[in-house]
PDB file of N, CA and C in Angstrom:
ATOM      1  N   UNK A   1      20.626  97.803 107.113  1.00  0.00           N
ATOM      2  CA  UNK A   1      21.282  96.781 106.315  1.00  0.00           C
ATOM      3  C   UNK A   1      22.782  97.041 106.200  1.00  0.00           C
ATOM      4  N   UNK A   2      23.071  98.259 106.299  1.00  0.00           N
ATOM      5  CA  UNK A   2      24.568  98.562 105.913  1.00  0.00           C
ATOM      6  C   UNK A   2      25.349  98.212 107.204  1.00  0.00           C
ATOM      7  N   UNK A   3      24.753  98.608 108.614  1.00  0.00           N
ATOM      8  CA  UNK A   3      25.829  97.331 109.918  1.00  0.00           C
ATOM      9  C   UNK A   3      25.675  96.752 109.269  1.00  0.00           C
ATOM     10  N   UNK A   4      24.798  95.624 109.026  1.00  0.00           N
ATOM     11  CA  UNK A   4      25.140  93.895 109.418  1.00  0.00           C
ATOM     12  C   UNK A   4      26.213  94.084 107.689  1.00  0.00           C
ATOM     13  N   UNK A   5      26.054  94.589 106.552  1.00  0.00           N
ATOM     14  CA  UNK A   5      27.139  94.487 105.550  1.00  0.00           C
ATOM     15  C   UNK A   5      28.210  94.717 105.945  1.00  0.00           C
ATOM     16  N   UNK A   6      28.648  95.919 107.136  1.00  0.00           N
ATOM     17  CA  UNK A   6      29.898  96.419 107.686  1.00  0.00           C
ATOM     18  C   UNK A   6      30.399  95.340 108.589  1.00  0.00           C
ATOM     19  N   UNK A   7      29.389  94.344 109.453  1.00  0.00           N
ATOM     20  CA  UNK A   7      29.453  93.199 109.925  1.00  0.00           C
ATOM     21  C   UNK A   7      30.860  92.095 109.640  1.00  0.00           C
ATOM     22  N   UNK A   8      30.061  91.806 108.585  1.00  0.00           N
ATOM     23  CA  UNK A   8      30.260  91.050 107.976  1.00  0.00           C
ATOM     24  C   UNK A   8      31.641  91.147 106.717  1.00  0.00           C
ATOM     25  N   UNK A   9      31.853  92.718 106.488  1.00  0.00           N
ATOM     26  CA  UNK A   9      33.168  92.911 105.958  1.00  0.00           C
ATOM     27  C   UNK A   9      34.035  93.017 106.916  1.00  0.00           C
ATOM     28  N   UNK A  10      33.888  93.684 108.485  1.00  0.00           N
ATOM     29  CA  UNK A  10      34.758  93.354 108.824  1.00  0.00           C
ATOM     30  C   UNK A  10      35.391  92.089 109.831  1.00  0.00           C
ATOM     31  N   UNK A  11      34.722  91.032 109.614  1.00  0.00           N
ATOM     32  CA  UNK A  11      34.440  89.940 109.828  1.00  0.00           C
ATOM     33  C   UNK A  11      35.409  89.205 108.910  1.00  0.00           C
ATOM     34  N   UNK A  12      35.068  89.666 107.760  1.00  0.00           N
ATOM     35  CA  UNK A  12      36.145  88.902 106.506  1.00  0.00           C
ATOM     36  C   UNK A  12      37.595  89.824 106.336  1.00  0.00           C
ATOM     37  N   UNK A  13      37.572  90.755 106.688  1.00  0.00           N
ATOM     38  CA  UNK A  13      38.927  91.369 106.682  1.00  0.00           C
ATOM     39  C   UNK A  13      39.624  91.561 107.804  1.00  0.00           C
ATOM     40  N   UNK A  14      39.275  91.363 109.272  1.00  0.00           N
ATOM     41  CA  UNK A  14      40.111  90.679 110.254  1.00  0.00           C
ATOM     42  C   UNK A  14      41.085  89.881 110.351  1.00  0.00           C
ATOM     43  N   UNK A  15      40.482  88.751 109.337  1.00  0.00           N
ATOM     44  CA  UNK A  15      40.964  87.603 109.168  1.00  0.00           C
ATOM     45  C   UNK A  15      39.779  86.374 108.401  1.00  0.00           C
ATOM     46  N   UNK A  16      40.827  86.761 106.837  1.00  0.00           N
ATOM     47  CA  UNK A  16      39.725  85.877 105.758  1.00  0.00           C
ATOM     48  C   UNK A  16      39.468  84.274 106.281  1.00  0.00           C
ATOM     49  N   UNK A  17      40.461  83.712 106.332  1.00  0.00           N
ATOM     50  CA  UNK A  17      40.614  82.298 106.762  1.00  0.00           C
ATOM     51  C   UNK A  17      39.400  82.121 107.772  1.00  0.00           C
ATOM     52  N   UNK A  18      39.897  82.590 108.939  1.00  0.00           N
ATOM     53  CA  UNK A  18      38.760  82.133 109.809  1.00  0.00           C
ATOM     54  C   UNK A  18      37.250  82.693 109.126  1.00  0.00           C
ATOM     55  N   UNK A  19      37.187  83.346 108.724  1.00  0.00           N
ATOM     56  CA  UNK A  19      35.894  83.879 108.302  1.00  0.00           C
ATOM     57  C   UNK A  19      35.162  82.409 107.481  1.00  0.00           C
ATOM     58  N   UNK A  20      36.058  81.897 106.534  1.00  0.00           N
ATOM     59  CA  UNK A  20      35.453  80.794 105.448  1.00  0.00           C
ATOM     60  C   UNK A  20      35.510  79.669 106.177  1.00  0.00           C
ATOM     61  N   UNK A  21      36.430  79.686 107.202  1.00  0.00           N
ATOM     62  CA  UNK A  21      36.126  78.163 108.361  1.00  0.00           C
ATOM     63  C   UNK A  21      34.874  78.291 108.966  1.00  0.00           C
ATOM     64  N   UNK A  22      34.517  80.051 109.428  1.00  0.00           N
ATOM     65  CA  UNK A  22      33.193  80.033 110.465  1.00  0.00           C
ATOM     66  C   UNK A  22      31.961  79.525 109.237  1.00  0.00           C
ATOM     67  N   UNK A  23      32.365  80.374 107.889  1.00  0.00           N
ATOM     68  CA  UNK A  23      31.368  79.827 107.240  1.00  0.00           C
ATOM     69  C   UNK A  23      30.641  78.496 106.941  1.00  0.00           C
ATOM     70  N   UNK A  24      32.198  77.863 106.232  1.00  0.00           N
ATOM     71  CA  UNK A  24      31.524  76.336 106.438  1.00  0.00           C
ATOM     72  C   UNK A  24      30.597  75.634 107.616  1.00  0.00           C
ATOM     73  N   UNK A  25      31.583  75.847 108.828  1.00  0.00           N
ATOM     74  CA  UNK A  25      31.360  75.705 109.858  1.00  0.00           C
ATOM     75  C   UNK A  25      29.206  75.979 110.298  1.00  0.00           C
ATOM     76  N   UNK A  26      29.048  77.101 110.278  1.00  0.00           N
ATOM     77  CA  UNK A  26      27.710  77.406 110.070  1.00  0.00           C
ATOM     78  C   UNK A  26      26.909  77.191 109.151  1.00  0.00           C
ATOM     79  N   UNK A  27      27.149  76.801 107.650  1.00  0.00           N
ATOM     80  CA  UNK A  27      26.218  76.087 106.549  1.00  0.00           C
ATOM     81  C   UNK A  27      26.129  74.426 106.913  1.00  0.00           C
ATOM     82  N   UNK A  28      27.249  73.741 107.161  1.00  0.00           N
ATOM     83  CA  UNK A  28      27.112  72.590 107.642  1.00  0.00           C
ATOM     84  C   UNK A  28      26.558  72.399 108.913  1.00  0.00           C
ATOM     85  N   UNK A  29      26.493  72.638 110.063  1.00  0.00           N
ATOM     86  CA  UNK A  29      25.355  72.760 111.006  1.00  0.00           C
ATOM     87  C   UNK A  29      24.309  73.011 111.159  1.00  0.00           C
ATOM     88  N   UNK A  30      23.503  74.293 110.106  1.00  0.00           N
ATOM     89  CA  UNK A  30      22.526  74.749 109.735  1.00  0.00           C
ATOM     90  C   UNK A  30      22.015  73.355 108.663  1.00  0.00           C
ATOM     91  N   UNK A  31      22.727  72.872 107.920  1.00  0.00           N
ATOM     92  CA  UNK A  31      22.486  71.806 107.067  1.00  0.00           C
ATOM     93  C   UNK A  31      21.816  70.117 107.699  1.00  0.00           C
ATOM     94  N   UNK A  32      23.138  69.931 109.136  1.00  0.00           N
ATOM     95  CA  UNK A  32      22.531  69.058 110.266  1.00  0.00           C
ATOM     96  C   UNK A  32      21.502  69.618 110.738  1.00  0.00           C
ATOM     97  N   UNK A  33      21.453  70.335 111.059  1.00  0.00           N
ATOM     98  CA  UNK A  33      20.159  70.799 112.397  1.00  0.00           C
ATOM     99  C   UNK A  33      18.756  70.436 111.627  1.00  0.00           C
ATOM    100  N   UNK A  34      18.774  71.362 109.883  1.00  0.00           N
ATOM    101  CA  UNK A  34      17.585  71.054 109.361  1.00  0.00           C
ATOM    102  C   UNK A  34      17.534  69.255 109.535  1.00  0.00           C
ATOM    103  N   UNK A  35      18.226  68.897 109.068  1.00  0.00           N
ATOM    104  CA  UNK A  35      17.909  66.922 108.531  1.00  0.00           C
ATOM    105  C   UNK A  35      17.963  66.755 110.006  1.00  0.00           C
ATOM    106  N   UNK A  36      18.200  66.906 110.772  1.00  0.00           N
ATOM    107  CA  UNK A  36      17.405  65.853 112.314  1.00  0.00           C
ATOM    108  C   UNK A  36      16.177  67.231 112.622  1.00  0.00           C
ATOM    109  N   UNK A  37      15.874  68.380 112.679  1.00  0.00           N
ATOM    110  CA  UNK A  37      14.740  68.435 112.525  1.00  0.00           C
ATOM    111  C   UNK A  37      13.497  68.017 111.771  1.00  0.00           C
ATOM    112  N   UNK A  38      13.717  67.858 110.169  1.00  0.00           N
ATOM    113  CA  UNK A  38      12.959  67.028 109.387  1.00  0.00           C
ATOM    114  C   UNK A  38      12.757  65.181 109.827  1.00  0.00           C
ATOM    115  N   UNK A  39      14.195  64.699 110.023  1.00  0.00           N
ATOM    116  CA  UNK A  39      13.596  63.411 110.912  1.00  0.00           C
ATOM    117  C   UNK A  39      13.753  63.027 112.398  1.00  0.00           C
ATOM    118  N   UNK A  40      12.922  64.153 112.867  1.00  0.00           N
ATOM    119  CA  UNK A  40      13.056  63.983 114.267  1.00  0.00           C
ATOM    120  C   UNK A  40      11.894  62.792 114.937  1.00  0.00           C
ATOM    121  N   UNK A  41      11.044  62.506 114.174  1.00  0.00           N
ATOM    122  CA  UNK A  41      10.364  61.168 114.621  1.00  0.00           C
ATOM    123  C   UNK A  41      11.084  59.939 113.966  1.00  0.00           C
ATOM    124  N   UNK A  42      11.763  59.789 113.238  1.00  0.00           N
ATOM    125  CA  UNK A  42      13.119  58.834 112.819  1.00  0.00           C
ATOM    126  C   UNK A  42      14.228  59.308 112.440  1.00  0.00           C
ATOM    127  N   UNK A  43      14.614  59.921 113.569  1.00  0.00           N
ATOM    128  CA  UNK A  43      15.844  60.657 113.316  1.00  0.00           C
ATOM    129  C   UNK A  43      17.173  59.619 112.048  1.00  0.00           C
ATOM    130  N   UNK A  44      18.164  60.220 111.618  1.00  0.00           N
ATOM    131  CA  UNK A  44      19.139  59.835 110.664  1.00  0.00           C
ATOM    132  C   UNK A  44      20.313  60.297 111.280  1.00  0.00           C
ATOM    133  N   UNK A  45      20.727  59.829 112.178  1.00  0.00           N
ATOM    134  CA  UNK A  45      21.948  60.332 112.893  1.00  0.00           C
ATOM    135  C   UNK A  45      23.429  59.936 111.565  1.00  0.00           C
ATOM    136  N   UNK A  46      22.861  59.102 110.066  1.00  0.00           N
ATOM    137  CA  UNK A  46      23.735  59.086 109.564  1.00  0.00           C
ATOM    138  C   UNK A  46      24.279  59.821 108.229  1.00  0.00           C
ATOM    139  N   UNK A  47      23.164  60.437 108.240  1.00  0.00           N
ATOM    140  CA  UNK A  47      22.800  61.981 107.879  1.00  0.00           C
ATOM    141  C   UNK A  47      23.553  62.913 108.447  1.00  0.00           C
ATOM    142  N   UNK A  48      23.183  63.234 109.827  1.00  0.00           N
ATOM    143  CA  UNK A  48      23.317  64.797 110.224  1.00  0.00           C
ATOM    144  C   UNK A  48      24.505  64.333 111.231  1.00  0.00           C
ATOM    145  N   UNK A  49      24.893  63.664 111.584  1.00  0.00           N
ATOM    146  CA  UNK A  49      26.285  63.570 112.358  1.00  0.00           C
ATOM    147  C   UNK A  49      27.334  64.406 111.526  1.00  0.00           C
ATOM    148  N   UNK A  50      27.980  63.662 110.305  1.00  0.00           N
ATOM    149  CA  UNK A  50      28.603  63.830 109.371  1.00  0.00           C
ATOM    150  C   UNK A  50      28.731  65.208 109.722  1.00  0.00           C
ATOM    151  N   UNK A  51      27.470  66.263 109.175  1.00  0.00           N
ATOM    152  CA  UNK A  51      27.462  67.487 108.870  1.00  0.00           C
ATOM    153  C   UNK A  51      28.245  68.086 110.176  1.00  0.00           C
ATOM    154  N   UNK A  52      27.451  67.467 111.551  1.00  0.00           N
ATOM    155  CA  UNK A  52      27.833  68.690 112.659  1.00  0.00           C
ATOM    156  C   UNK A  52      28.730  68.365 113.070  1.00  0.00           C
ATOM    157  N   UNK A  53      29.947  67.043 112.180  1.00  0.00           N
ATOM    158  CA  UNK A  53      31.320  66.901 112.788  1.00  0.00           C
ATOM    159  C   UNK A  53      32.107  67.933 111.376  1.00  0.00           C
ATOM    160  N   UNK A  54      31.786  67.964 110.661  1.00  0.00           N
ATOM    161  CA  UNK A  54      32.666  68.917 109.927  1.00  0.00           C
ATOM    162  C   UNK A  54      32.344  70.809 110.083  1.00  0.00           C
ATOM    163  N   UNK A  55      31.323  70.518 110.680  1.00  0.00           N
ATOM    164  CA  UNK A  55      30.974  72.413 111.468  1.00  0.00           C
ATOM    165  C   UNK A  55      31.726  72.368 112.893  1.00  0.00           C
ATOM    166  N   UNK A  56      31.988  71.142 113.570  1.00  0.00           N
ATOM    167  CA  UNK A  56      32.555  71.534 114.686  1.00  0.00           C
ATOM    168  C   UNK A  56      34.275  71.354 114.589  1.00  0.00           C
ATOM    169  N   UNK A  57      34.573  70.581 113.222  1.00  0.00           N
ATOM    170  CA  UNK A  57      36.078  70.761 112.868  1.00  0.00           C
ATOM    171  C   UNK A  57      35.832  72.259 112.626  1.00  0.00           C
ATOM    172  N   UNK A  58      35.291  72.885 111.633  1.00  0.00           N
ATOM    173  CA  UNK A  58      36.095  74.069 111.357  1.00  0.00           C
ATOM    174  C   UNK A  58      35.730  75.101 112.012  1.00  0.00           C
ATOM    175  N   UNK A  59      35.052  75.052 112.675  1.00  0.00           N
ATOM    176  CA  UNK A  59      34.414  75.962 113.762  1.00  0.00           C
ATOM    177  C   UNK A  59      35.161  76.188 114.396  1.00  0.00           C
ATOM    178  N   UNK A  60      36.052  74.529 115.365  1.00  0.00           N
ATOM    179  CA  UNK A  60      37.317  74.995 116.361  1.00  0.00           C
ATOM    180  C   UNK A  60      38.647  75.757 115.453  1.00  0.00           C
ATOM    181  N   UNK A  61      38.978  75.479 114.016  1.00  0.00           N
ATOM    182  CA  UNK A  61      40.307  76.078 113.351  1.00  0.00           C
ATOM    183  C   UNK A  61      39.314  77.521 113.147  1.00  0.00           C
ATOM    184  N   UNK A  62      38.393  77.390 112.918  1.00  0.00           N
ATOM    185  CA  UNK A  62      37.987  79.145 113.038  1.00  0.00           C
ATOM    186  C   UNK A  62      38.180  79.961 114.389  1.00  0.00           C
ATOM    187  N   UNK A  63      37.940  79.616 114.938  1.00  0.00           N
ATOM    188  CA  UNK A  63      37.578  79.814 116.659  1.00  0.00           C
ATOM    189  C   UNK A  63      39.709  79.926 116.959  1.00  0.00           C
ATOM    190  N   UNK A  64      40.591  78.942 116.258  1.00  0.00           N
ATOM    191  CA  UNK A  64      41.513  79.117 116.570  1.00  0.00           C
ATOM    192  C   UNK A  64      42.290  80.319 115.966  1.00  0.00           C
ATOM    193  N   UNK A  65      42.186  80.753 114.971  1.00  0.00           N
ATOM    194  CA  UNK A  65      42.486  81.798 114.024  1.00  0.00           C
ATOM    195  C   UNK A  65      42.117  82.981 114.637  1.00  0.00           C
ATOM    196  N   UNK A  66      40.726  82.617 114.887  1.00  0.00           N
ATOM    197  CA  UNK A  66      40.447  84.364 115.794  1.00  0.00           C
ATOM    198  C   UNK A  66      40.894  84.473 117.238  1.00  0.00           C
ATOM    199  N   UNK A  67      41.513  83.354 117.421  1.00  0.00           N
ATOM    200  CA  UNK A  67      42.140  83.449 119.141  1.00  0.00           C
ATOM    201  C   UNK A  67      41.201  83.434 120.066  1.00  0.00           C
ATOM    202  N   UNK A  68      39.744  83.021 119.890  1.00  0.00           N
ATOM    203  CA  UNK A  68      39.201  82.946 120.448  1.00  0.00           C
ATOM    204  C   UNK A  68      38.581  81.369 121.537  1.00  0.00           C
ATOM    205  N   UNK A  69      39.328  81.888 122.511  1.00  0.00           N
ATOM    206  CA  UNK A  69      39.694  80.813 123.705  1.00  0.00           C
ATOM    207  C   UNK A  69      38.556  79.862 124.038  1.00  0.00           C
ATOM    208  N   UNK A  70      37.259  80.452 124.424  1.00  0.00           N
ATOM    209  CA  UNK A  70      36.374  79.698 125.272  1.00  0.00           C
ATOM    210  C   UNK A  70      35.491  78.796 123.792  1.00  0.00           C
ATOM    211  N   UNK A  71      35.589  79.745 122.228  1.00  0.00           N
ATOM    212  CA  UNK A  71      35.111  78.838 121.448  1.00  0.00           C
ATOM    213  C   UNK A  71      35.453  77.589 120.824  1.00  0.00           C
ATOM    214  N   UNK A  72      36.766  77.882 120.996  1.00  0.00           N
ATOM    215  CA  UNK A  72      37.519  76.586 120.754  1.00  0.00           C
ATOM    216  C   UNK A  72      37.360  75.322 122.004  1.00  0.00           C
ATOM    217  N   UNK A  73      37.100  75.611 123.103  1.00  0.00           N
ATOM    218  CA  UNK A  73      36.708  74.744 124.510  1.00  0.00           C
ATOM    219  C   UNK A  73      35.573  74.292 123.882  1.00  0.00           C
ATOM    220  N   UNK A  74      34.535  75.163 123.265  1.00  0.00           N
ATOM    221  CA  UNK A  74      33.406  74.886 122.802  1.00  0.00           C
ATOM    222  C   UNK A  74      33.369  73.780 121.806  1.00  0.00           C
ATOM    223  N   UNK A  75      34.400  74.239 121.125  1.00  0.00           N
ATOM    224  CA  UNK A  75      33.857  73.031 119.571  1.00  0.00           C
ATOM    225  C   UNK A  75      34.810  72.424 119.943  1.00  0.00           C
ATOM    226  N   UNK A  76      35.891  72.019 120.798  1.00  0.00           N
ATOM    227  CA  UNK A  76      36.753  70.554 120.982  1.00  0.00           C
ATOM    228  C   UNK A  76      35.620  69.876 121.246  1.00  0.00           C
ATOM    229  N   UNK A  77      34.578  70.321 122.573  1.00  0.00           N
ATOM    230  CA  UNK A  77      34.024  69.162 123.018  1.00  0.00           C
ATOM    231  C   UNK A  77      32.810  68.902 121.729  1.00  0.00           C
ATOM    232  N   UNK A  78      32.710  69.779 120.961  1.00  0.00           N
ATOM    233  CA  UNK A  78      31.374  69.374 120.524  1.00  0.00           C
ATOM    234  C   UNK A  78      32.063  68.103 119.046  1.00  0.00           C
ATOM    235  N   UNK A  79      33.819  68.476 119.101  1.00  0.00           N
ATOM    236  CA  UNK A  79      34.372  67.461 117.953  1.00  0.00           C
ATOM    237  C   UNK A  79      34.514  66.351 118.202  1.00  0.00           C
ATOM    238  N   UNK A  80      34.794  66.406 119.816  1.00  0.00           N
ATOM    239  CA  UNK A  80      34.946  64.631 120.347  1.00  0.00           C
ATOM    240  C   UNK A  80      33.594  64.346 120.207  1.00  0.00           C
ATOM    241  N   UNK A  81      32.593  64.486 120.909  1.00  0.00           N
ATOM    242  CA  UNK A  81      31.317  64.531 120.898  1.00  0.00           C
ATOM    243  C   UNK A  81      30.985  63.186 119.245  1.00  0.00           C
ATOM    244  N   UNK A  82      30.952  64.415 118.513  1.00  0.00           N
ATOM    245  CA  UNK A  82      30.852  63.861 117.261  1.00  0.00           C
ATOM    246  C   UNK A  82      31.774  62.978 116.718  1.00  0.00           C
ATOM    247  N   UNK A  83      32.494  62.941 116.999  1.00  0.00           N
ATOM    248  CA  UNK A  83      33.769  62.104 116.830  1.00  0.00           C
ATOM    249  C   UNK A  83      33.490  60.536 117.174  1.00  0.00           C
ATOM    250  N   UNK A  84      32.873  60.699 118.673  1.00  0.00           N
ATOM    251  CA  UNK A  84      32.382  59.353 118.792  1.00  0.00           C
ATOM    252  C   UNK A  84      31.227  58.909 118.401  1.00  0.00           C
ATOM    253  N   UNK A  85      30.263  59.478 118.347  1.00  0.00           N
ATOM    254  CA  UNK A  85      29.357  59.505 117.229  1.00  0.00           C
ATOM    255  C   UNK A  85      29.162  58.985 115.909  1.00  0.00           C
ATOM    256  N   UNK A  86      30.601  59.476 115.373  1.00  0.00           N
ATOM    257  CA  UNK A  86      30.760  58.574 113.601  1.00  0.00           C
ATOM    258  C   UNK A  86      31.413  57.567 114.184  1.00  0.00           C
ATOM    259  N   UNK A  87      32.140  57.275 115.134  1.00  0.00           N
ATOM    260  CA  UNK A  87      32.468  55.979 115.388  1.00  0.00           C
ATOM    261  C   UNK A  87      31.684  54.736 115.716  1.00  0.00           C
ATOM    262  N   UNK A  88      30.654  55.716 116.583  1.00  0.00           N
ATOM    263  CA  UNK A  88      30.019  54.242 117.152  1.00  0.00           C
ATOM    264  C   UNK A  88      28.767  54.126 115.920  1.00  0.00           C
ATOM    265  N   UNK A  89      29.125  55.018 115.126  1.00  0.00           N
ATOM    266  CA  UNK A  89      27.460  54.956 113.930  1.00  0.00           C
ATOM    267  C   UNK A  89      28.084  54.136 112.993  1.00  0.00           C
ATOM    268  N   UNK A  90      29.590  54.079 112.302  1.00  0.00           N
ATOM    269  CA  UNK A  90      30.145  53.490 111.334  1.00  0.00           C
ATOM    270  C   UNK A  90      31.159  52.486 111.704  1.00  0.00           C
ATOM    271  N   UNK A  91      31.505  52.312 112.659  1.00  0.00           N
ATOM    272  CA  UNK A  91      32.383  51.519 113.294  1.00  0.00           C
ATOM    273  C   UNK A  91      31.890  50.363 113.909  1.00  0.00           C
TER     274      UNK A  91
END
């Protein structure tokens, strides 16, 4: 138990910022993923969009903070992604 605590402190003392972006970032996705698993025979894309466009905003400013290159490639596409998503769901 004491890695993953050492983990995780030095995770937050690297660099706090990104740490509370990855966080959000991962409660709000974990938050989508459950609600389209629960309605995956009528899914609610107006539900769980929402969530996995604000985990993939702060995911990429997390991902940018830690300088980490290929995750930020990662969550641009997964922000456009979603991006058009709330568009074509609310628009």
């Amino acid at each position: 138990m004491s890695k993953l605590t050492n983990f995780f402190k030095e995770s937050y003392n690297s660099n706090p910022i990104a740490f509370y972006l990855e966080m959000i970032s991962a409660i709000t996705v974990i938050i989508g993923s459950a609600i389209l698993t629960y309605t995956v025979l009528t899914p609610r894309p107006d539900l769980f969009i929402p969530f996995y466009w604000v985990g993939s905003v702060t995911g990429f400013f997390g991902a940018y903070y830690r300088k980490a290159a290929w995750v930020m490639v990662l969550t641009t596409w997964f922000t456009a992604m979603n991006t058009i998503a709330l568009w074509r769901l609310f628009l």
